[in-house]
PDB file of N, CA and C in Angstrom:
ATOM      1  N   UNK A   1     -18.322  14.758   9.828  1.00  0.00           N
ATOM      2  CA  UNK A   1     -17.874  13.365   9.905  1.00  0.00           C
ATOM      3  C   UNK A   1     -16.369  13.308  10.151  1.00  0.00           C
ATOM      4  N   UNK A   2     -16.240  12.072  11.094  1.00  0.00           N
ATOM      5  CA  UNK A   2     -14.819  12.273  11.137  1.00  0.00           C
ATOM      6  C   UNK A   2     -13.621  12.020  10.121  1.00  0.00           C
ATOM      7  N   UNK A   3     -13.991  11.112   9.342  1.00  0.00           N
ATOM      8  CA  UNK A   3     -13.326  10.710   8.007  1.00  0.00           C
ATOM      9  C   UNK A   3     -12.917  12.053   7.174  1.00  0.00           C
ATOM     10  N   UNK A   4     -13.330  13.011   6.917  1.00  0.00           N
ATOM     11  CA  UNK A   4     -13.483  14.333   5.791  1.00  0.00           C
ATOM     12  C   UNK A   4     -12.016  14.644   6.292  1.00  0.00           C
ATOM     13  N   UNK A   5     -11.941  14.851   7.622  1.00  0.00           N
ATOM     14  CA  UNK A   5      -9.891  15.350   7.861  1.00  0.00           C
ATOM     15  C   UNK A   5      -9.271  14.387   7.289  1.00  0.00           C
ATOM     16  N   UNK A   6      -9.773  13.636   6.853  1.00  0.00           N
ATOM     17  CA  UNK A   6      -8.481  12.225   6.469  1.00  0.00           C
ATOM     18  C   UNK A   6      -8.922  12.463   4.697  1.00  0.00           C
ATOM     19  N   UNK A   7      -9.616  13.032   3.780  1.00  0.00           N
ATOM     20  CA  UNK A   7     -10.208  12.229   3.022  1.00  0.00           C
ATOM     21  C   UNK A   7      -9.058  12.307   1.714  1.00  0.00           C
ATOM     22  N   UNK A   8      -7.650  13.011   1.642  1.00  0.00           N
ATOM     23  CA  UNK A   8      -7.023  12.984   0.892  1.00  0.00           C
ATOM     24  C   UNK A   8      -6.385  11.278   1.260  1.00  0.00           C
ATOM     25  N   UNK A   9      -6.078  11.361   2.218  1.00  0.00           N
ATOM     26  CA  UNK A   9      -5.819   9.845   2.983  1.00  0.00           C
ATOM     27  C   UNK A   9      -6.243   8.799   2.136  1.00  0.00           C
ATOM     28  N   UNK A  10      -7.109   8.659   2.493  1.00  0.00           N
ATOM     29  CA  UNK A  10      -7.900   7.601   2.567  1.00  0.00           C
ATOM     30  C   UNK A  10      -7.973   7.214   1.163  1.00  0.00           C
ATOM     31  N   UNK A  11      -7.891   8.267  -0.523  1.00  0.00           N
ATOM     32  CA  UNK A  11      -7.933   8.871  -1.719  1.00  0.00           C
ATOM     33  C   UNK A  11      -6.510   7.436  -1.676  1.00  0.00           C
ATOM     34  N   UNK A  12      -5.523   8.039  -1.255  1.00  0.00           N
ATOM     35  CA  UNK A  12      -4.289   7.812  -1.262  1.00  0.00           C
ATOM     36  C   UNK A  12      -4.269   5.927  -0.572  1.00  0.00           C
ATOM     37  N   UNK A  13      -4.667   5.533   0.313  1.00  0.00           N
ATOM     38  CA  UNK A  13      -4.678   4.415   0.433  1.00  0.00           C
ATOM     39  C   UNK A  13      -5.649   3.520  -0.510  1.00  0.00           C
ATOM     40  N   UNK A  14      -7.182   4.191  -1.148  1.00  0.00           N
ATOM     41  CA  UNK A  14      -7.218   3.325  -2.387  1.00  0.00           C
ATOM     42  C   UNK A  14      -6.603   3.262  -3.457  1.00  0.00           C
ATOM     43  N   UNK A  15      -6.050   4.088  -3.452  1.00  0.00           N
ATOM     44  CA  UNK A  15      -4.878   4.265  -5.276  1.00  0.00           C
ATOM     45  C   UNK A  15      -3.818   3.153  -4.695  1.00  0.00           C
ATOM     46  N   UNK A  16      -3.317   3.177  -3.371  1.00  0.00           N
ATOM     47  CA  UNK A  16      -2.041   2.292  -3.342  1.00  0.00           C
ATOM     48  C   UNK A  16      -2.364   0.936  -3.022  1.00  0.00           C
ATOM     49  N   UNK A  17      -3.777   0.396  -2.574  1.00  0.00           N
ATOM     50  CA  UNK A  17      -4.225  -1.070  -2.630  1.00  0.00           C
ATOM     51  C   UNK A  17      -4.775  -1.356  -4.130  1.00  0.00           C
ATOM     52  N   UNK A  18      -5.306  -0.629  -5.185  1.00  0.00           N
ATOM     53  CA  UNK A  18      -5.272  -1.033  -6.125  1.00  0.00           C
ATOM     54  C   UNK A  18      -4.459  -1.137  -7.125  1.00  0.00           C
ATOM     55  N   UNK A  19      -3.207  -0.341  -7.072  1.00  0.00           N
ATOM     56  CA  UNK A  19      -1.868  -0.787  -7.433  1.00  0.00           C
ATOM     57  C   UNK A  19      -1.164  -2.227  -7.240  1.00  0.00           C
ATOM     58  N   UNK A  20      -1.202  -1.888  -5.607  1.00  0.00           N
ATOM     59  CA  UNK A  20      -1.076  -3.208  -5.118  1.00  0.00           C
ATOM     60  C   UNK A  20      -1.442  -4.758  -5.417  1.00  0.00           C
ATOM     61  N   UNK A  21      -2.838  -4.700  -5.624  1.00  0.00           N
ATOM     62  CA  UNK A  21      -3.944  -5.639  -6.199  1.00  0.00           C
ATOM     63  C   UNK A  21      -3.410  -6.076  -7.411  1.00  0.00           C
ATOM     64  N   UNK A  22      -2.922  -5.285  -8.448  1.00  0.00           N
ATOM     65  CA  UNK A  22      -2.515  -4.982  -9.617  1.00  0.00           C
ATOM     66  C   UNK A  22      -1.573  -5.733  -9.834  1.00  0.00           C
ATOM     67  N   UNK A  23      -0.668  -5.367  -8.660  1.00  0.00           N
ATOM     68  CA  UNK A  23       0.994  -6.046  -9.136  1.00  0.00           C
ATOM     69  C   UNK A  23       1.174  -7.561  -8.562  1.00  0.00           C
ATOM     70  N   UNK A  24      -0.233  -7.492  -7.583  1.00  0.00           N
ATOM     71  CA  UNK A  24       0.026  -8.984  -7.026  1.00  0.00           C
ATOM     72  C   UNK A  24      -0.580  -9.936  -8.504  1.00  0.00           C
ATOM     73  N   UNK A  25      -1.379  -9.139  -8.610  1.00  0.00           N
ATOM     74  CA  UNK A  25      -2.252 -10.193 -10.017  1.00  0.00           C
ATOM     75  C   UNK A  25      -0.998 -10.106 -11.079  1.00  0.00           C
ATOM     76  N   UNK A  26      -0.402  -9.412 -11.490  1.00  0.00           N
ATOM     77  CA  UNK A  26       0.657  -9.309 -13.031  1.00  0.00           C
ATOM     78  C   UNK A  26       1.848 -10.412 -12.193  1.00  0.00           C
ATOM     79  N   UNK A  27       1.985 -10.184 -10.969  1.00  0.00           N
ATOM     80  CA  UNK A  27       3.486 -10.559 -10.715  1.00  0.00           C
ATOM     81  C   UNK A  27       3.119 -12.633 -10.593  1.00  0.00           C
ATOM     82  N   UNK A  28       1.625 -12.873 -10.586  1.00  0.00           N
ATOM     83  CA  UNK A  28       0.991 -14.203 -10.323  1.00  0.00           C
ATOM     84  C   UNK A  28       1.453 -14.699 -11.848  1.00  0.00           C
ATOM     85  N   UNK A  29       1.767 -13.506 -12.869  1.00  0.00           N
ATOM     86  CA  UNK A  29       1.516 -14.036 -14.082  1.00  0.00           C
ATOM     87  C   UNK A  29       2.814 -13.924 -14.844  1.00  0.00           C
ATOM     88  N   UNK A  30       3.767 -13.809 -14.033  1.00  0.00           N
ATOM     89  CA  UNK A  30       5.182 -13.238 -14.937  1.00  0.00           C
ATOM     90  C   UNK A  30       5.560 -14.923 -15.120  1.00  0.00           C
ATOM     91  N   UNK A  31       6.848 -15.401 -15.744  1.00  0.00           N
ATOM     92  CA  UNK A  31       7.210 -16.425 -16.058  1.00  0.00           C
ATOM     93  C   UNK A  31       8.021 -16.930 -15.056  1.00  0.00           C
ATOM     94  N   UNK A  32       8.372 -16.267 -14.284  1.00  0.00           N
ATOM     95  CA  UNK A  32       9.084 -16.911 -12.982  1.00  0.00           C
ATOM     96  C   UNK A  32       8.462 -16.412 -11.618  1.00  0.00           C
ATOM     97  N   UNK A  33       7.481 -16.750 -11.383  1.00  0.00           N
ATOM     98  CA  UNK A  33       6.501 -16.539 -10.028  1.00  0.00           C
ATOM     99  C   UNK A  33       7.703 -16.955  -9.142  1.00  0.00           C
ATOM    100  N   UNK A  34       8.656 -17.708  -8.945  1.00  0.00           N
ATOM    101  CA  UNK A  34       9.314 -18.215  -7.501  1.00  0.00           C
ATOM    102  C   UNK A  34       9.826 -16.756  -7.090  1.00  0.00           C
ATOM    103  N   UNK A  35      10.505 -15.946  -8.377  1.00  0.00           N
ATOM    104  CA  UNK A  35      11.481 -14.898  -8.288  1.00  0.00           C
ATOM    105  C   UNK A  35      11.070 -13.883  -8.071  1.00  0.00           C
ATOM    106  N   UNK A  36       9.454 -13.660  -8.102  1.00  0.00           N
ATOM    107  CA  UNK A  36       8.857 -12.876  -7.560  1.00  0.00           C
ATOM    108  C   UNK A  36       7.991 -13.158  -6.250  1.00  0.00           C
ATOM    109  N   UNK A  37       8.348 -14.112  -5.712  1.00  0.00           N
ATOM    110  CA  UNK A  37       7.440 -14.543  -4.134  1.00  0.00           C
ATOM    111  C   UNK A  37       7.381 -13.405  -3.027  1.00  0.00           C
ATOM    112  N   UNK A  38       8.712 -12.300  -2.969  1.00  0.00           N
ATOM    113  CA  UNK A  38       8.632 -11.273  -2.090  1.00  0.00           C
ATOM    114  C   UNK A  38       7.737 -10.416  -2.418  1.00  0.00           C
ATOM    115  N   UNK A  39       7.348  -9.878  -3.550  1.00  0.00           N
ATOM    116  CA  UNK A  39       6.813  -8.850  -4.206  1.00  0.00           C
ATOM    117  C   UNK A  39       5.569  -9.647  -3.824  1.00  0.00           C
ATOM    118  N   UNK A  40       4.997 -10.464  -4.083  1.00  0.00           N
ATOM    119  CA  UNK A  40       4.042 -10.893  -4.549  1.00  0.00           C
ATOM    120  C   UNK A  40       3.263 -10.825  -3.005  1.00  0.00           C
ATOM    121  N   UNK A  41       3.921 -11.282  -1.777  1.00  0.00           N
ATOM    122  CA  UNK A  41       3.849 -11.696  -0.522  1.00  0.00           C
ATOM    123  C   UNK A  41       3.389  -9.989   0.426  1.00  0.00           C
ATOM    124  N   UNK A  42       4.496  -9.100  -0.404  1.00  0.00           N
ATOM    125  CA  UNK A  42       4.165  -7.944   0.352  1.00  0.00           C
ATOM    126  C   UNK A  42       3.001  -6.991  -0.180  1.00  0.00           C
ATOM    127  N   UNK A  43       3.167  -7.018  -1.716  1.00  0.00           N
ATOM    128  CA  UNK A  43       2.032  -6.535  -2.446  1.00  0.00           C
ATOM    129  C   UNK A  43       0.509  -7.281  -1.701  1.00  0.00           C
ATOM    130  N   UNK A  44       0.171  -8.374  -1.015  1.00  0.00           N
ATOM    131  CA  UNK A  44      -1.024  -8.532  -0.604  1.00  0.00           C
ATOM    132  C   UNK A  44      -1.088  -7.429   0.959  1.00  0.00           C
ATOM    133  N   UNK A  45       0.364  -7.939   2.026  1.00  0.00           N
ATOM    134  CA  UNK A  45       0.287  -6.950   3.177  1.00  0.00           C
ATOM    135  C   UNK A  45      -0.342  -5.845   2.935  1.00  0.00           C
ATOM    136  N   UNK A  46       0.660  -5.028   2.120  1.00  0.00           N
ATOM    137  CA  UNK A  46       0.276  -3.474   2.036  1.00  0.00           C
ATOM    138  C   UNK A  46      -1.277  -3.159   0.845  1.00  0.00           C
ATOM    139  N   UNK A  47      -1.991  -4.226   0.427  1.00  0.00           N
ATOM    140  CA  UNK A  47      -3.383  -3.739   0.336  1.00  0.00           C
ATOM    141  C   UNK A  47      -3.998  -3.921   1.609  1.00  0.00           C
ATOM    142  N   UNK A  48      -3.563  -4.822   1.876  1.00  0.00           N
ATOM    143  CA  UNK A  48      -4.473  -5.546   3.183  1.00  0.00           C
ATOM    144  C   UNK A  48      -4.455  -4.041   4.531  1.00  0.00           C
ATOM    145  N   UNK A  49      -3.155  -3.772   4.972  1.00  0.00           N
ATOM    146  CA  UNK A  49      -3.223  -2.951   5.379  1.00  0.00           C
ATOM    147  C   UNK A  49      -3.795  -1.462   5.320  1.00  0.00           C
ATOM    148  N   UNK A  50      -3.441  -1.072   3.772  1.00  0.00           N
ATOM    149  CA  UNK A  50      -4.698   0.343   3.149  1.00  0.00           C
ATOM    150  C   UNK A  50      -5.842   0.170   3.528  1.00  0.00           C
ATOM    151  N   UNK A  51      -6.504  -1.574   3.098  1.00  0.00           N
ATOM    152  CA  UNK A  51      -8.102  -1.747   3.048  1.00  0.00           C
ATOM    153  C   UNK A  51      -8.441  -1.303   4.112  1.00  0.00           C
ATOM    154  N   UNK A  52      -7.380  -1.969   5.374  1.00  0.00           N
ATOM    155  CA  UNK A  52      -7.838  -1.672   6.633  1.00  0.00           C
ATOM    156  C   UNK A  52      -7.909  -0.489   7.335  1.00  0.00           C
ATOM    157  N   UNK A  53      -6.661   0.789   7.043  1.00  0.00           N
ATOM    158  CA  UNK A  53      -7.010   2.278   7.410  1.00  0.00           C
ATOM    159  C   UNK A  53      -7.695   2.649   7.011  1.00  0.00           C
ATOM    160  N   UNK A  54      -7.844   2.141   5.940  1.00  0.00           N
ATOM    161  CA  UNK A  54      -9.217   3.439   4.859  1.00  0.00           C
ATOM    162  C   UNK A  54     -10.327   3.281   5.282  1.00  0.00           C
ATOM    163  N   UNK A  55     -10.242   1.841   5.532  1.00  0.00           N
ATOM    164  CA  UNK A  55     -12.229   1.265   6.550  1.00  0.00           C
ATOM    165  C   UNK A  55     -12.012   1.800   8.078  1.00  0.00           C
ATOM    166  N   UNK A  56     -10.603   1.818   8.563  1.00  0.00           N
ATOM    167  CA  UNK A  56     -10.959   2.226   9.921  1.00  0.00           C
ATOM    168  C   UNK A  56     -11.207   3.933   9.942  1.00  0.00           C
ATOM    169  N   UNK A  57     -10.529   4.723   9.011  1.00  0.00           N
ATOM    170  CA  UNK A  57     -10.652   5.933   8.875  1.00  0.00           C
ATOM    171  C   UNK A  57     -11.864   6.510   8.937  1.00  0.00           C
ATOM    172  N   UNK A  58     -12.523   5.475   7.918  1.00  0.00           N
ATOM    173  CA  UNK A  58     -13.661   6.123   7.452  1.00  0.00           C
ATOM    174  C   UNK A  58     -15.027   5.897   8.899  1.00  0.00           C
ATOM    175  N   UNK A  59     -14.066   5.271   9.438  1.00  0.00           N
ATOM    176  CA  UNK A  59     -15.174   4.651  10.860  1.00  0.00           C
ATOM    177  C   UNK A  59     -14.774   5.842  11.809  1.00  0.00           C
ATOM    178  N   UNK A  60     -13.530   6.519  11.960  1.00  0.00           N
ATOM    179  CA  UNK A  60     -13.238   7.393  12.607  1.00  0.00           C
ATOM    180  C   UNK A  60     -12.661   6.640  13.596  1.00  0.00           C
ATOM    181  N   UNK A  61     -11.491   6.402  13.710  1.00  0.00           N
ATOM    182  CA  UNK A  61     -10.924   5.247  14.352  1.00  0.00           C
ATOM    183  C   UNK A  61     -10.016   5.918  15.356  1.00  0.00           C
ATOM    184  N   UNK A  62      -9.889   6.066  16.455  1.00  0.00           N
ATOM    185  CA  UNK A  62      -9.312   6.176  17.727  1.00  0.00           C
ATOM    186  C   UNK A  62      -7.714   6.172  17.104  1.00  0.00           C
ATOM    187  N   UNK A  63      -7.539   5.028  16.660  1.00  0.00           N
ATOM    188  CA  UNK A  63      -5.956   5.031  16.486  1.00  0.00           C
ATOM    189  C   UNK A  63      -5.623   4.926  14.948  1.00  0.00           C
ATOM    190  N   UNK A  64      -5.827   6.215  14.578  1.00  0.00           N
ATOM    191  CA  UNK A  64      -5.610   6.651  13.092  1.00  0.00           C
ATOM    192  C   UNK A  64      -3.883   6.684  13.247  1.00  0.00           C
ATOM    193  N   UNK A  65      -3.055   7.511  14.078  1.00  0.00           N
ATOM    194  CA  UNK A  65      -1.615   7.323  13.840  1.00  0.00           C
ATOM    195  C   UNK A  65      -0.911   6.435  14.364  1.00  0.00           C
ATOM    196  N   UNK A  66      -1.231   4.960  15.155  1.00  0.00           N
ATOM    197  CA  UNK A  66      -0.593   3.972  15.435  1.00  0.00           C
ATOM    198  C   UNK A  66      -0.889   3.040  13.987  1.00  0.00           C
ATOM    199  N   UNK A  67      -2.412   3.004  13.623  1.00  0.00           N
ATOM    200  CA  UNK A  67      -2.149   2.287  12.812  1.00  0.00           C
ATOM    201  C   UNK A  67      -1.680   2.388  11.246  1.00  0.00           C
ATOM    202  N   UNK A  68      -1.268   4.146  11.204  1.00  0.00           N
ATOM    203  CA  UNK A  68      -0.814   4.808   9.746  1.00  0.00           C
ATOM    204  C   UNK A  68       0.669   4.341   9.934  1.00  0.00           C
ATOM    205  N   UNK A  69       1.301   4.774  11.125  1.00  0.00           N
ATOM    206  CA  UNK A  69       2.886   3.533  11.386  1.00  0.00           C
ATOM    207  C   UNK A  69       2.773   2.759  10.999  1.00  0.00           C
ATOM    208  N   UNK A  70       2.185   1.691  10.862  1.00  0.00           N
ATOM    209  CA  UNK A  70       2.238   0.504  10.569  1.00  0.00           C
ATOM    210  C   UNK A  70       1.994   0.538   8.982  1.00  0.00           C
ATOM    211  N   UNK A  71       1.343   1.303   8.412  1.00  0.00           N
ATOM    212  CA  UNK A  71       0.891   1.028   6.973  1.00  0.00           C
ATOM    213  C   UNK A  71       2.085   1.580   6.163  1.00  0.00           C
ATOM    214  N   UNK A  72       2.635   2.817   6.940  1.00  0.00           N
ATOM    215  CA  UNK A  72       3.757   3.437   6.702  1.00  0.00           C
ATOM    216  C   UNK A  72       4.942   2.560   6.260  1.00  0.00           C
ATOM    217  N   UNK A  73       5.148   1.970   7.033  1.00  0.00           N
ATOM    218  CA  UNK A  73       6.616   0.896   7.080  1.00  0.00           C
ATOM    219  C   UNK A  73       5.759  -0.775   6.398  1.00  0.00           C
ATOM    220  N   UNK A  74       4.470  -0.830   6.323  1.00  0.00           N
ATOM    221  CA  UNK A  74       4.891  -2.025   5.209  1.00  0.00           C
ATOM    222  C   UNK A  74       5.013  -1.452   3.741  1.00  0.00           C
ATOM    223  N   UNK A  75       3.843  -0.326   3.804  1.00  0.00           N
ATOM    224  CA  UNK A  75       4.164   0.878   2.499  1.00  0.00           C
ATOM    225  C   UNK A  75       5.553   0.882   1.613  1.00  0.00           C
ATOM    226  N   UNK A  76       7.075   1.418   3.028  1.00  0.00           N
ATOM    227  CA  UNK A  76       7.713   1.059   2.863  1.00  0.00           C
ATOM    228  C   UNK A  76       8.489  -0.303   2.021  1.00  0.00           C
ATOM    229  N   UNK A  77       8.220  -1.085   2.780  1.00  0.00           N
ATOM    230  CA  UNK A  77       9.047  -2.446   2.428  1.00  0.00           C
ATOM    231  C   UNK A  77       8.484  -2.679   0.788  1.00  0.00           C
ATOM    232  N   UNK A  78       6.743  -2.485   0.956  1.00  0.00           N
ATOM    233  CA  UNK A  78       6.548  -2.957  -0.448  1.00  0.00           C
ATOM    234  C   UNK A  78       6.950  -2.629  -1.677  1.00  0.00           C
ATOM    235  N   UNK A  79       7.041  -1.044  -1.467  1.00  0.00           N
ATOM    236  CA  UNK A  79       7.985  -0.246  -2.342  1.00  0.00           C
ATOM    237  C   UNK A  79       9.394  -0.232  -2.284  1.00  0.00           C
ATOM    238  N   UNK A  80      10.071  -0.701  -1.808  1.00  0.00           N
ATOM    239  CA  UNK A  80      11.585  -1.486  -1.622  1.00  0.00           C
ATOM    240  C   UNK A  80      11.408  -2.750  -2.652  1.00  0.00           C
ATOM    241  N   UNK A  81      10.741  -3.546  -1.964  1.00  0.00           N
ATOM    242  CA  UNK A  81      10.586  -4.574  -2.842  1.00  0.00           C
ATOM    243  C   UNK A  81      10.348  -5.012  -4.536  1.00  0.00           C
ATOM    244  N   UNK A  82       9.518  -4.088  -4.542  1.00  0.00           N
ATOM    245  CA  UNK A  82       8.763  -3.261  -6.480  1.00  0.00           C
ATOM    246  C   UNK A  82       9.644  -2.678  -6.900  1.00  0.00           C
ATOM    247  N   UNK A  83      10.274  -2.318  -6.378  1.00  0.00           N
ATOM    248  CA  UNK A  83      11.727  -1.116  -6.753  1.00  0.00           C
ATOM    249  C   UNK A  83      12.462  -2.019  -7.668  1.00  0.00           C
ATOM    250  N   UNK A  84      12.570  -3.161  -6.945  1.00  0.00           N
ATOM    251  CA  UNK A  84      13.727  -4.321  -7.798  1.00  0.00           C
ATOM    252  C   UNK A  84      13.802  -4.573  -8.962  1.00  0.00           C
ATOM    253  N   UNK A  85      12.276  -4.492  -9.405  1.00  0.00           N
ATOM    254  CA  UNK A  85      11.833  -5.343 -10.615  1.00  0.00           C
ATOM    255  C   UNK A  85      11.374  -4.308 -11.366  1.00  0.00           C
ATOM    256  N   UNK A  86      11.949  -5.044 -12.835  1.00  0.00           N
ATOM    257  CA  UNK A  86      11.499  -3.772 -13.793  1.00  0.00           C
ATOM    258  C   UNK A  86      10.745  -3.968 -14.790  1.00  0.00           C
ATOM    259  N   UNK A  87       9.566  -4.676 -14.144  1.00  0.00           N
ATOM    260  CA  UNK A  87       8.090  -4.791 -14.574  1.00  0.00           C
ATOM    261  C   UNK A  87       7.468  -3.511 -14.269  1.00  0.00           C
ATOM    262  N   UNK A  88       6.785  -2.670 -15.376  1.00  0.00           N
ATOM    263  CA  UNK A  88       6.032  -1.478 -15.652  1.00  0.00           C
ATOM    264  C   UNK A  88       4.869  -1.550 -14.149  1.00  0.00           C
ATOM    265  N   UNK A  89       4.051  -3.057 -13.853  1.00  0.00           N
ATOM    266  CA  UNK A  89       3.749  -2.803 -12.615  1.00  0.00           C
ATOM    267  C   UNK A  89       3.985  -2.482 -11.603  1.00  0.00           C
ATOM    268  N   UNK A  90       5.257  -3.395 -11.267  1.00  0.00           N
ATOM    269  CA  UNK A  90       5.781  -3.224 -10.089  1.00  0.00           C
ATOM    270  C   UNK A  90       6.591  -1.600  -9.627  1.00  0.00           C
ATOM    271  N   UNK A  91       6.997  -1.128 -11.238  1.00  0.00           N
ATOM    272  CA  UNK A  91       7.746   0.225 -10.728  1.00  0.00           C
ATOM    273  C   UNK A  91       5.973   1.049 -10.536  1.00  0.00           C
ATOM    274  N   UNK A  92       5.214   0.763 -10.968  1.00  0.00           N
ATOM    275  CA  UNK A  92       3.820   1.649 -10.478  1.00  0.00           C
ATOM    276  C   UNK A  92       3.487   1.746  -9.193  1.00  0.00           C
ATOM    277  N   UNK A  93       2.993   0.523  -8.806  1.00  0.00           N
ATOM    278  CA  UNK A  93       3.212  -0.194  -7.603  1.00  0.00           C
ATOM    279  C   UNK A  93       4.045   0.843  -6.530  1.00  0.00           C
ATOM    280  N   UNK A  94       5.647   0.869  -6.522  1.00  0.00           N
ATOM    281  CA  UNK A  94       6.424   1.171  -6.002  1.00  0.00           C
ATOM    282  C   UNK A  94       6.260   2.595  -6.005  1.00  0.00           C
ATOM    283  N   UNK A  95       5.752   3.335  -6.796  1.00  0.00           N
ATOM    284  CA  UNK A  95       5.671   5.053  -6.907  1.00  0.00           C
ATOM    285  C   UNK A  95       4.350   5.328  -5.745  1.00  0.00           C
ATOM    286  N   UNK A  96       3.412   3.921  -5.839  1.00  0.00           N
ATOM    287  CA  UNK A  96       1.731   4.529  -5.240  1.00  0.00           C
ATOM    288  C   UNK A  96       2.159   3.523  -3.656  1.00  0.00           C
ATOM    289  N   UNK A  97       3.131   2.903  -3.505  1.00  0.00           N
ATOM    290  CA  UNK A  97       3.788   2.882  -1.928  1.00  0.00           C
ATOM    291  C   UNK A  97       4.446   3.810  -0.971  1.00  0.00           C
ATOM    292  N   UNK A  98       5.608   4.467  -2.078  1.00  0.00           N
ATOM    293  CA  UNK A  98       6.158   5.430  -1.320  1.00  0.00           C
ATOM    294  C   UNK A  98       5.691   6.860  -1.231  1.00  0.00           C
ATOM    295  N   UNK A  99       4.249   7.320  -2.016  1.00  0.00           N
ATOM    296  CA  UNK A  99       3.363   8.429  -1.785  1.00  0.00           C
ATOM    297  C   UNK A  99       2.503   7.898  -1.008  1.00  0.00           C
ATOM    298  N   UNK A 100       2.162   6.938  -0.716  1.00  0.00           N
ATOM    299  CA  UNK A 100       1.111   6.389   0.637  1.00  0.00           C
ATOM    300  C   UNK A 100       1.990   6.097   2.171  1.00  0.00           C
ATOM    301  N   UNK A 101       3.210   5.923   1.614  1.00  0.00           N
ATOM    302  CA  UNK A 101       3.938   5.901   2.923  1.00  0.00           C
ATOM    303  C   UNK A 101       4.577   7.221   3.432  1.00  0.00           C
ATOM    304  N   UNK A 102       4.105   8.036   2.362  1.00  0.00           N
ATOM    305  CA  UNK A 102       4.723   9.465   2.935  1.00  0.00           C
ATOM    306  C   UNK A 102       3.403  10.136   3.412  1.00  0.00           C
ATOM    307  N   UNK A 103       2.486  10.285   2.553  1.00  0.00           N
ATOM    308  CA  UNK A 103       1.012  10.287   3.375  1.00  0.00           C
ATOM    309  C   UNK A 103       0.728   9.640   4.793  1.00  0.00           C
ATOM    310  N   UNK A 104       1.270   8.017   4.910  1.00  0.00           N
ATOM    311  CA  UNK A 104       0.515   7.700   6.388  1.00  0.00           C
ATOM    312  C   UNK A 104       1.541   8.891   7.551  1.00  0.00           C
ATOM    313  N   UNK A 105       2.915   8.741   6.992  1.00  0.00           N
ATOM    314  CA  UNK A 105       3.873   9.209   7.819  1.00  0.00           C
ATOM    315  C   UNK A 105       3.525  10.939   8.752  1.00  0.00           C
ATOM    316  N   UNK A 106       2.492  11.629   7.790  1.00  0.00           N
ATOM    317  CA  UNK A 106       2.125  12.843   7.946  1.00  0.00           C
ATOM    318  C   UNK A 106       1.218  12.759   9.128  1.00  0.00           C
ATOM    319  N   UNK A 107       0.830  11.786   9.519  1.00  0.00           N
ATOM    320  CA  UNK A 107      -0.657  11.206  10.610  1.00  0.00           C
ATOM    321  C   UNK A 107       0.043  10.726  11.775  1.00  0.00           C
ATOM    322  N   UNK A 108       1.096  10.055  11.340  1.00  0.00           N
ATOM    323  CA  UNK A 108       1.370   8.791  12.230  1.00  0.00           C
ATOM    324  C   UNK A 108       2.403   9.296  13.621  1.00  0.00           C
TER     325      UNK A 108
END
């Protein structure tokens, strides 16, 4: 199957959308939601984006390293963003972005 070369991958993009998932739900619940609108905004991108390599991976997808770039650099930003805040989620968050963005980077 074509997925099995990817399957540490793919390991790695569900750990960092359910992080993700995680920090969007805690950061919905902190006492100042306005001050967290970036976090909150990118934490949905970068699941959205995992959900989507990991399903295209697992389909065996033609453009596994155009679209690991892309997961790479919102990966990025989201973990920039989580970085800020020193909510126990968000620094989680931010650790399972920048090991998924160093993972897509290895493909891409």
């Amino acid at each position: 199957m074509a997925h099995e070369q990817h399957q540490q991958l793919i390991q790695t993009l569900h750990e960092c959308m359910e992080a993700c998932n995680h920090c969007y739900d805690a950061c919905l619940r902190e006492e100042d939601v306005s001050m967290m609108a970036d976090c909150i905004r990118l934490d949905r991108e970068c699941a959205d984006i995992c959900a989507f390599l990991e399903q295209a991976l697992m389909r065996g997808t033609l453009f596994a390293s155009d679209l690991a770039a892309v997961c790479a650099k919102i990966c990025e930003a989201c973990g920039n963003e989580c970085q800020k805040h020193d909510h126990e989620h968000c620094q989680k968050c931010a650790e399972a972005c920048f090991k998924c963005a160093e993972a897509c980077k290895e493909i891409a």
